[in-house]
C-alpha atoms as a PDB file:
ATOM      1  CA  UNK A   1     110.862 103.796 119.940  1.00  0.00           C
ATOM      2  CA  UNK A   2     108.709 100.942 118.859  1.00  0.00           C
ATOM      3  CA  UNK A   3     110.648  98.238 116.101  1.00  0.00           C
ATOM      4  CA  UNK A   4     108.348  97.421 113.404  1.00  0.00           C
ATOM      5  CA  UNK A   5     109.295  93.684 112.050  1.00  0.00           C
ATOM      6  CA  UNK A   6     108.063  92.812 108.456  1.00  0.00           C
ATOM      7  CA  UNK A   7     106.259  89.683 107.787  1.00  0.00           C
ATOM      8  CA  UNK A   8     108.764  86.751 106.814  1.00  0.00           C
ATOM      9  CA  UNK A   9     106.757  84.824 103.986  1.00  0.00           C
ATOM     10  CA  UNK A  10     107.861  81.763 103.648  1.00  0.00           C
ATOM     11  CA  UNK A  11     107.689  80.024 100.153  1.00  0.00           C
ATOM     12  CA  UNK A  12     105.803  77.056  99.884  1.00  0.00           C
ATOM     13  CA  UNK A  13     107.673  73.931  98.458  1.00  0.00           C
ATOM     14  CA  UNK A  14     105.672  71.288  96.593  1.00  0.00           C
ATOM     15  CA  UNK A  15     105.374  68.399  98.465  1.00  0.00           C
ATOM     16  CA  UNK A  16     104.546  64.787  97.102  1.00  0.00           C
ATOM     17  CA  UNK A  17     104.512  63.546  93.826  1.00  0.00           C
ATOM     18  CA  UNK A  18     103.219  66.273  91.028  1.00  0.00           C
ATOM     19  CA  UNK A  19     100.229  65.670  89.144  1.00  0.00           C
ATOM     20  CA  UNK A  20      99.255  67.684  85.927  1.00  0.00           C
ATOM     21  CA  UNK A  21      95.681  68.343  85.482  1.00  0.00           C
ATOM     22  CA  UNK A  22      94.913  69.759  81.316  1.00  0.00           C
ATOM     23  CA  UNK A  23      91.025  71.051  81.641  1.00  0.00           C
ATOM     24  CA  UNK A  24      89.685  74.256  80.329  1.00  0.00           C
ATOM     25  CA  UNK A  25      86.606  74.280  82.448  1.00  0.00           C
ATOM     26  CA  UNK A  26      87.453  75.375  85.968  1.00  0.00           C
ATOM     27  CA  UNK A  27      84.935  73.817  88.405  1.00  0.00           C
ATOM     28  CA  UNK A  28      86.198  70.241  86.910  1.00  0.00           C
ATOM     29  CA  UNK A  29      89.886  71.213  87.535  1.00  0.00           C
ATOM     30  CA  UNK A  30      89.273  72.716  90.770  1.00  0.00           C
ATOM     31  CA  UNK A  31      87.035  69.082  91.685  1.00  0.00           C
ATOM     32  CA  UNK A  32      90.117  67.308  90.122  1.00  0.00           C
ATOM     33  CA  UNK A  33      92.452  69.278  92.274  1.00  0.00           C
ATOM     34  CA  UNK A  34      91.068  69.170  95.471  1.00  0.00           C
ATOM     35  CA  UNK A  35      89.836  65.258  95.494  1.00  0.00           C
ATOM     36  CA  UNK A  36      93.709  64.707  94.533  1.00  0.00           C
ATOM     37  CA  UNK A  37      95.930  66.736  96.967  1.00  0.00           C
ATOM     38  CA  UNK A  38      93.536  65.543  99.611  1.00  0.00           C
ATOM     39  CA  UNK A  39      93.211  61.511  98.847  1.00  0.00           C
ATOM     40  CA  UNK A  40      96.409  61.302  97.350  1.00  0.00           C
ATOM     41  CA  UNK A  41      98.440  63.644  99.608  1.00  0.00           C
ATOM     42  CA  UNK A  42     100.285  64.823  96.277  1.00  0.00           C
ATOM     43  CA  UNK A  43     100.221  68.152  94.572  1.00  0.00           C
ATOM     44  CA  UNK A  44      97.968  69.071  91.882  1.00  0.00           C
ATOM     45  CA  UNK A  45      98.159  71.627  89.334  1.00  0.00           C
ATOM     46  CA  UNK A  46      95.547  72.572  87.174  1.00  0.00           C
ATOM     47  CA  UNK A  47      96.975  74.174  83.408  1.00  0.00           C
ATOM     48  CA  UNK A  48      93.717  75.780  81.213  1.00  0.00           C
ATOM     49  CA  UNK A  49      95.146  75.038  78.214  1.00  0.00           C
ATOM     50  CA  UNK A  50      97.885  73.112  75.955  1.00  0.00           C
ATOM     51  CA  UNK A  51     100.396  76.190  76.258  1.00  0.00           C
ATOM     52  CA  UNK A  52      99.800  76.726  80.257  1.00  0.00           C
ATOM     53  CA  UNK A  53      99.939  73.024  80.211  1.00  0.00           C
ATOM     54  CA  UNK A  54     103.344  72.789  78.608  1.00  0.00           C
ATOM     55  CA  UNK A  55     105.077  76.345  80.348  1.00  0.00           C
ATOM     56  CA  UNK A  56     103.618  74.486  83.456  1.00  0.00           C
ATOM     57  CA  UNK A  57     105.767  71.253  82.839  1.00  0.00           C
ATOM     58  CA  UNK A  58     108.784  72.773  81.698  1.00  0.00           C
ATOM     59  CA  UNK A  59     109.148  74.659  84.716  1.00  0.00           C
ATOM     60  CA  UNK A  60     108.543  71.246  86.849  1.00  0.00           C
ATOM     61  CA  UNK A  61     108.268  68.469  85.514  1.00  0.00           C
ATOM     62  CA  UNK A  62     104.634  65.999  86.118  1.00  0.00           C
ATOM     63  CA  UNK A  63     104.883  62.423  87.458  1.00  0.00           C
ATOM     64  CA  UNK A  64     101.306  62.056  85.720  1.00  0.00           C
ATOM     65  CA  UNK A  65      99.265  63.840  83.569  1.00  0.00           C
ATOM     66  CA  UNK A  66      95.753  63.940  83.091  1.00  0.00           C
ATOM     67  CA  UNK A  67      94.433  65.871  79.720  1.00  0.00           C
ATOM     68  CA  UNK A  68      91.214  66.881  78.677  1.00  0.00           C
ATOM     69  CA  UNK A  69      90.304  65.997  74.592  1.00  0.00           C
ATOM     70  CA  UNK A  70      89.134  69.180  73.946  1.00  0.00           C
ATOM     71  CA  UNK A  71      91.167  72.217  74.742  1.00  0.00           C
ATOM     72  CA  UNK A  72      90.870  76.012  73.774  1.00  0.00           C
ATOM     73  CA  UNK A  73      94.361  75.718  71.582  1.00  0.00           C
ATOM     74  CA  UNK A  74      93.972  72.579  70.272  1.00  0.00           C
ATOM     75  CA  UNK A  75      93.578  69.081  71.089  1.00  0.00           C
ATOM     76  CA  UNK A  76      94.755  66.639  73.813  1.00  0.00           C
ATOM     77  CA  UNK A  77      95.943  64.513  71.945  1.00  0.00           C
ATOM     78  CA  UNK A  78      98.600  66.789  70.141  1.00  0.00           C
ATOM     79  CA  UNK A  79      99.525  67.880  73.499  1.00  0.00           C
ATOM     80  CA  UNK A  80     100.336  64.495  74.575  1.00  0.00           C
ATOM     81  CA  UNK A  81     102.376  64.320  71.807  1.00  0.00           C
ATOM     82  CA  UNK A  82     104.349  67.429  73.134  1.00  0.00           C
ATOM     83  CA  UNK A  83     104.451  66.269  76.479  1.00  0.00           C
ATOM     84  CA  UNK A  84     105.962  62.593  75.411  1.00  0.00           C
ATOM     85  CA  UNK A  85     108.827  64.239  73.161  1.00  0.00           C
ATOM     86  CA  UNK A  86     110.021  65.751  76.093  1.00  0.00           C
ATOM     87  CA  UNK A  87     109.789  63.174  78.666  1.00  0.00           C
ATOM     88  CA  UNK A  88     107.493  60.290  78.642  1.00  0.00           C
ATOM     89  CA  UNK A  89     105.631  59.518  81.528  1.00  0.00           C
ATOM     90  CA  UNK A  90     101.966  57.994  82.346  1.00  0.00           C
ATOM     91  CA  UNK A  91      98.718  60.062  81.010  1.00  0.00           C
ATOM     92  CA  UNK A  92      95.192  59.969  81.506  1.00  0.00           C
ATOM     93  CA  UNK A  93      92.671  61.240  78.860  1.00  0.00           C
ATOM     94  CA  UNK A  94      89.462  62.559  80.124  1.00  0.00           C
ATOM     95  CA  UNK A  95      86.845  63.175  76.923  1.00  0.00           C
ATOM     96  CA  UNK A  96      83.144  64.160  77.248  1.00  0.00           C
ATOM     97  CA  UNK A  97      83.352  62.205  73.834  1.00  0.00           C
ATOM     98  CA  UNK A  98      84.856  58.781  73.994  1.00  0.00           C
ATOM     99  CA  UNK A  99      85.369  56.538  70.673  1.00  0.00           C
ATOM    100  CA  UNK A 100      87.443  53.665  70.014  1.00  0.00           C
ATOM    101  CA  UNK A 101      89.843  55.246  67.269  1.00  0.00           C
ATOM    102  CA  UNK A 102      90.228  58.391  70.201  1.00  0.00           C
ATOM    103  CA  UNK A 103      90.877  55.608  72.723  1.00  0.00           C
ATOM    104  CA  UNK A 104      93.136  53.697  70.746  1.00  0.00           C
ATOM    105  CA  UNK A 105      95.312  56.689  69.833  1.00  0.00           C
ATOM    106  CA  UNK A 106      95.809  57.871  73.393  1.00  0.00           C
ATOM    107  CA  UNK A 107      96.590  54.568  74.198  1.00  0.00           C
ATOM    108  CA  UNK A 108      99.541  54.934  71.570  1.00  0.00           C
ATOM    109  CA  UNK A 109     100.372  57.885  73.095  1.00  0.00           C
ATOM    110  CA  UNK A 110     100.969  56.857  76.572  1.00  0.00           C
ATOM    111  CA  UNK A 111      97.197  56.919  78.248  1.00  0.00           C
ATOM    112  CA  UNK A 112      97.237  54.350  80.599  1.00  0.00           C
ATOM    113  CA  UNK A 113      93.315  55.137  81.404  1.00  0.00           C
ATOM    114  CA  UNK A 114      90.408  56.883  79.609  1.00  0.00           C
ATOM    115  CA  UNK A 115      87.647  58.584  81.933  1.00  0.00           C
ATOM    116  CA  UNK A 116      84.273  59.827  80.135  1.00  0.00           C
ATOM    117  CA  UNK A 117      82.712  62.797  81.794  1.00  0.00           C
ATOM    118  CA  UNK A 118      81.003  62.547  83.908  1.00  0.00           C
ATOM    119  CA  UNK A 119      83.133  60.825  85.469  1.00  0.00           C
ATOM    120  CA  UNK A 120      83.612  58.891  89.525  1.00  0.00           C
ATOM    121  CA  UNK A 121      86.579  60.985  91.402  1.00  0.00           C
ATOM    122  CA  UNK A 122      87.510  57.623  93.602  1.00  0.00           C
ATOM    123  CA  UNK A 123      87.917  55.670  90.332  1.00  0.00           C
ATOM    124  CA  UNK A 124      89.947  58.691  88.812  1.00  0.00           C
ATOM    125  CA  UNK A 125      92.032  58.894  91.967  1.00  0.00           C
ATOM    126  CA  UNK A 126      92.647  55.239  92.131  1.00  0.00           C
ATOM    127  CA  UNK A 127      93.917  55.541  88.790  1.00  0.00           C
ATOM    128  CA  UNK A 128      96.441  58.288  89.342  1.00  0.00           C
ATOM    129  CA  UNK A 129      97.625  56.281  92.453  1.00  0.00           C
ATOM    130  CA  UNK A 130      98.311  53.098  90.136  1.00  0.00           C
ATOM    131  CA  UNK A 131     100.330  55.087  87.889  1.00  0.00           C
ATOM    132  CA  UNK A 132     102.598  57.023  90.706  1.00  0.00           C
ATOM    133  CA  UNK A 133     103.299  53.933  91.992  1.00  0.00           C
ATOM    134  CA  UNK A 134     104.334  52.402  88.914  1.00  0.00           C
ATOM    135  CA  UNK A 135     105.794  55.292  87.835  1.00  0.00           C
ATOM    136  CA  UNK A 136     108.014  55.375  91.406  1.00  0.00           C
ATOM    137  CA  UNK A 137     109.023  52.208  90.826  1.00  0.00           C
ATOM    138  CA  UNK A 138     110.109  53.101  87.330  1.00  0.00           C
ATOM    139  CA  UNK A 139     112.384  55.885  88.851  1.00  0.00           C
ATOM    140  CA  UNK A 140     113.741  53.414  91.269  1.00  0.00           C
ATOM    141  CA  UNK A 141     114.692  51.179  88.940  1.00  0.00           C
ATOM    142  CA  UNK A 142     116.387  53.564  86.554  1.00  0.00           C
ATOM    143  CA  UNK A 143     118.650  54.558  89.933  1.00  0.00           C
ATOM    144  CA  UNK A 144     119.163  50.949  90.315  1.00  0.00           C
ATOM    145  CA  UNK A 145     120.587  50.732  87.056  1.00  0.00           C
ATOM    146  CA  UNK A 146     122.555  53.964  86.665  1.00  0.00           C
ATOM    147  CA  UNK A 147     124.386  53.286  90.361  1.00  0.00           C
ATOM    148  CA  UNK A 148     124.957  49.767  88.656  1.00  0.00           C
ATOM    149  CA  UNK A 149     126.451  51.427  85.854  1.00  0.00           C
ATOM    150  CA  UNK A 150     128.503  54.057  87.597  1.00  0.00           C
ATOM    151  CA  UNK A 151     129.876  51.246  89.995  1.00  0.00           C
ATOM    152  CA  UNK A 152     130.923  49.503  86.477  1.00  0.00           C
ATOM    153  CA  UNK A 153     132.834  52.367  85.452  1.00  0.00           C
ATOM    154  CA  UNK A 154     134.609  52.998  88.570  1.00  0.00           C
ATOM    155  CA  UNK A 155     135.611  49.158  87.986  1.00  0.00           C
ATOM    156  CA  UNK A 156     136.434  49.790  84.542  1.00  0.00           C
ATOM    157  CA  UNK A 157     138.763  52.860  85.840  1.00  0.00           C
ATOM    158  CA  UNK A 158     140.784  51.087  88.183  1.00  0.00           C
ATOM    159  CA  UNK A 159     141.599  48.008  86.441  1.00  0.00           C
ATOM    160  CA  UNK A 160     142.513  50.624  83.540  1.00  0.00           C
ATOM    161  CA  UNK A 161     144.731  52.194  86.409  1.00  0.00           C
ATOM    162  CA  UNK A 162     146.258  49.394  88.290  1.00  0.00           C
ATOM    163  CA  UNK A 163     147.140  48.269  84.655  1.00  0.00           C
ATOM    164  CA  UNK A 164     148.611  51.215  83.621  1.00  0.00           C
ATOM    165  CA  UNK A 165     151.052  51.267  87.399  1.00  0.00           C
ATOM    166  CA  UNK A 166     151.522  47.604  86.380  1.00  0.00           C
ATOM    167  CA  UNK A 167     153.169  48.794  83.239  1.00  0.00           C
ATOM    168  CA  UNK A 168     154.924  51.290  83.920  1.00  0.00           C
ATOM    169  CA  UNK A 169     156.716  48.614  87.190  1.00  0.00           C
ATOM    170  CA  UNK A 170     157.664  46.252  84.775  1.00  0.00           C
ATOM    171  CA  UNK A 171     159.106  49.031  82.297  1.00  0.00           C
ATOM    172  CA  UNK A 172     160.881  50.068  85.647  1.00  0.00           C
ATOM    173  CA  UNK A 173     162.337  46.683  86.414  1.00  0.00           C
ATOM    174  CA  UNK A 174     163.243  45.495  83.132  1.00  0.00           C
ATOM    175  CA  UNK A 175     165.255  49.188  82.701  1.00  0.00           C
ATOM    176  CA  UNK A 176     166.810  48.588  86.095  1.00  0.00           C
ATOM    177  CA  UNK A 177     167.715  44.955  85.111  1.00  0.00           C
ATOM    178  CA  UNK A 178     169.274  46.257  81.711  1.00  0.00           C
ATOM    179  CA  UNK A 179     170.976  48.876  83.657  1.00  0.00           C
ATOM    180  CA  UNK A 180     172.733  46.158  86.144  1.00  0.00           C
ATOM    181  CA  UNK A 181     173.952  44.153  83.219  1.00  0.00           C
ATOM    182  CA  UNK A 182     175.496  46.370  81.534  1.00  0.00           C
ATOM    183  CA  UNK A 183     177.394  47.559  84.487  1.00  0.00           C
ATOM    184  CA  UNK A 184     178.260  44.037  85.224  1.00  0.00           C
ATOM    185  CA  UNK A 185     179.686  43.749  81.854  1.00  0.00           C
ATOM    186  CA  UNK A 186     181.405  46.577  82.244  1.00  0.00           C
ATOM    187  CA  UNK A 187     183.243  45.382  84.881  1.00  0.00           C
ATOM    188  CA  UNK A 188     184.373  42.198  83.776  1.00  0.00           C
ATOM    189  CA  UNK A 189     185.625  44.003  80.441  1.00  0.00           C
ATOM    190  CA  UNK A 190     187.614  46.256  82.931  1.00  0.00           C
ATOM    191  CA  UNK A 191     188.807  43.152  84.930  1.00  0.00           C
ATOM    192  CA  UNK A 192     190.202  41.455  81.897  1.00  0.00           C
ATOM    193  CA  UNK A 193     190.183  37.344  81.249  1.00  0.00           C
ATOM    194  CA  UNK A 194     189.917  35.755  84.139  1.00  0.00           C
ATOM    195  CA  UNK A 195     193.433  34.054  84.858  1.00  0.00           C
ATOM    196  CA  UNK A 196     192.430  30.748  86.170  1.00  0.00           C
ATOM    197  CA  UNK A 197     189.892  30.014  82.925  1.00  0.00           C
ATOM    198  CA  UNK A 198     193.497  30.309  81.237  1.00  0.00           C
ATOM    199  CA  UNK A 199     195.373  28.264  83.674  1.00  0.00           C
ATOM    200  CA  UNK A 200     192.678  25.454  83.242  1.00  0.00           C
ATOM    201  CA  UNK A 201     193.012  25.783  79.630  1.00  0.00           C
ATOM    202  CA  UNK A 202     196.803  25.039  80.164  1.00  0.00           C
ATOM    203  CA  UNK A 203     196.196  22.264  82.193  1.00  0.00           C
ATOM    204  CA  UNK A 204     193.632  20.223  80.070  1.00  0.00           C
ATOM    205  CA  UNK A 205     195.720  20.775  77.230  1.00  0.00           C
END
């Protein structure tokens, strides 16, 4: 009797930085997509539209994002909006339409570059490499500071410790020192005047 063994399929994890591509017309995404995952060695995923775009980014978050100005459900620039109230992070605006107001308002919004279609891939992808490695460097320096700042509280709660054992041994000592005199007292009340103060009293007088 033959065993018959099922196919193991292994899931694919994302490897490399995570790059959000926002285009509606699927031969640029796809262009987009490959030139990326292949010069960039990060992964890529393409979103048709602002709601795709923004289901696609709350289930993993994008190191950069580039976004096409005109979208089937709206706008890019709305959606960068979206994207920046939940996390900001670099974006690139790609318009077949470029003016100056457009440009200046995705540059309020976070665009660190504007491409006009049609547009050249190696200047695209040199882009998206500037602003992975700024944005790494961001990241590193935010874990710089929060170890910083955990090490400071750690400080903080053993000085707050040490000072609170420090207390509590002097509260020990001085009731152990208030304790001993007053057993010390206690015996020299139960001992009575000491004869020989009285005797030198005597003899001075």
């Amino acid at each position: 009797m033959e065993l018959q063994l099922e196919p193991q399929i292994e899931e694919q994890q994302d490897v490399g930085p995570r790059v959000l591509i926002v285009e509606d017309d699927p031969e640029t995404a796809e262009l987009i997509q490959d030139y990326l995952n292949h010069s960039l060695d990060c992964k890529a995923v393409i979103a048709s539209n602002g709601q795709e775009a923004l289901e696609l980014d709350q289930a993993q978050s994008a190191q950069v994002v580039l976004v096409d100005y005109m979208l089937p459900d709206g706008d890019g620039l709305a959606l960068m909006k979206q994207i920046n109230a939940r996390q900001a992070r670099p974006m690139i605006m790609i318009t077949g339409h470029a003016t100056l107001g457009r440009a200046m308002q995705a540059m309020r919004l976070g665009a660190v570059d504007m491409f006009l279609k049609p547009f050249d891939l190696g200047r695209l992808g040199r882009s998206v490499s500037k602003a992975l490695q700024e944005q790494l460097q961001e990241h590193r320096k935010t874990g710089r500071i929060n170890r910083v700042r955990r090490l400071s509280r750690g400080v903080i709660r053993e000085r707050r410790e040490m000072r609170r054992k420090m207390d509590l041994l002097c509260r020990d000592l001085v009731g152990a020192y208030e304790q001993l005199a007053r057993k010390v007292c206690a015996r020299q009340c139960d001992q009575g005047p000491d004869p020989f103060a009285a005797e030198d009293y005597l003899t001075d007088g």
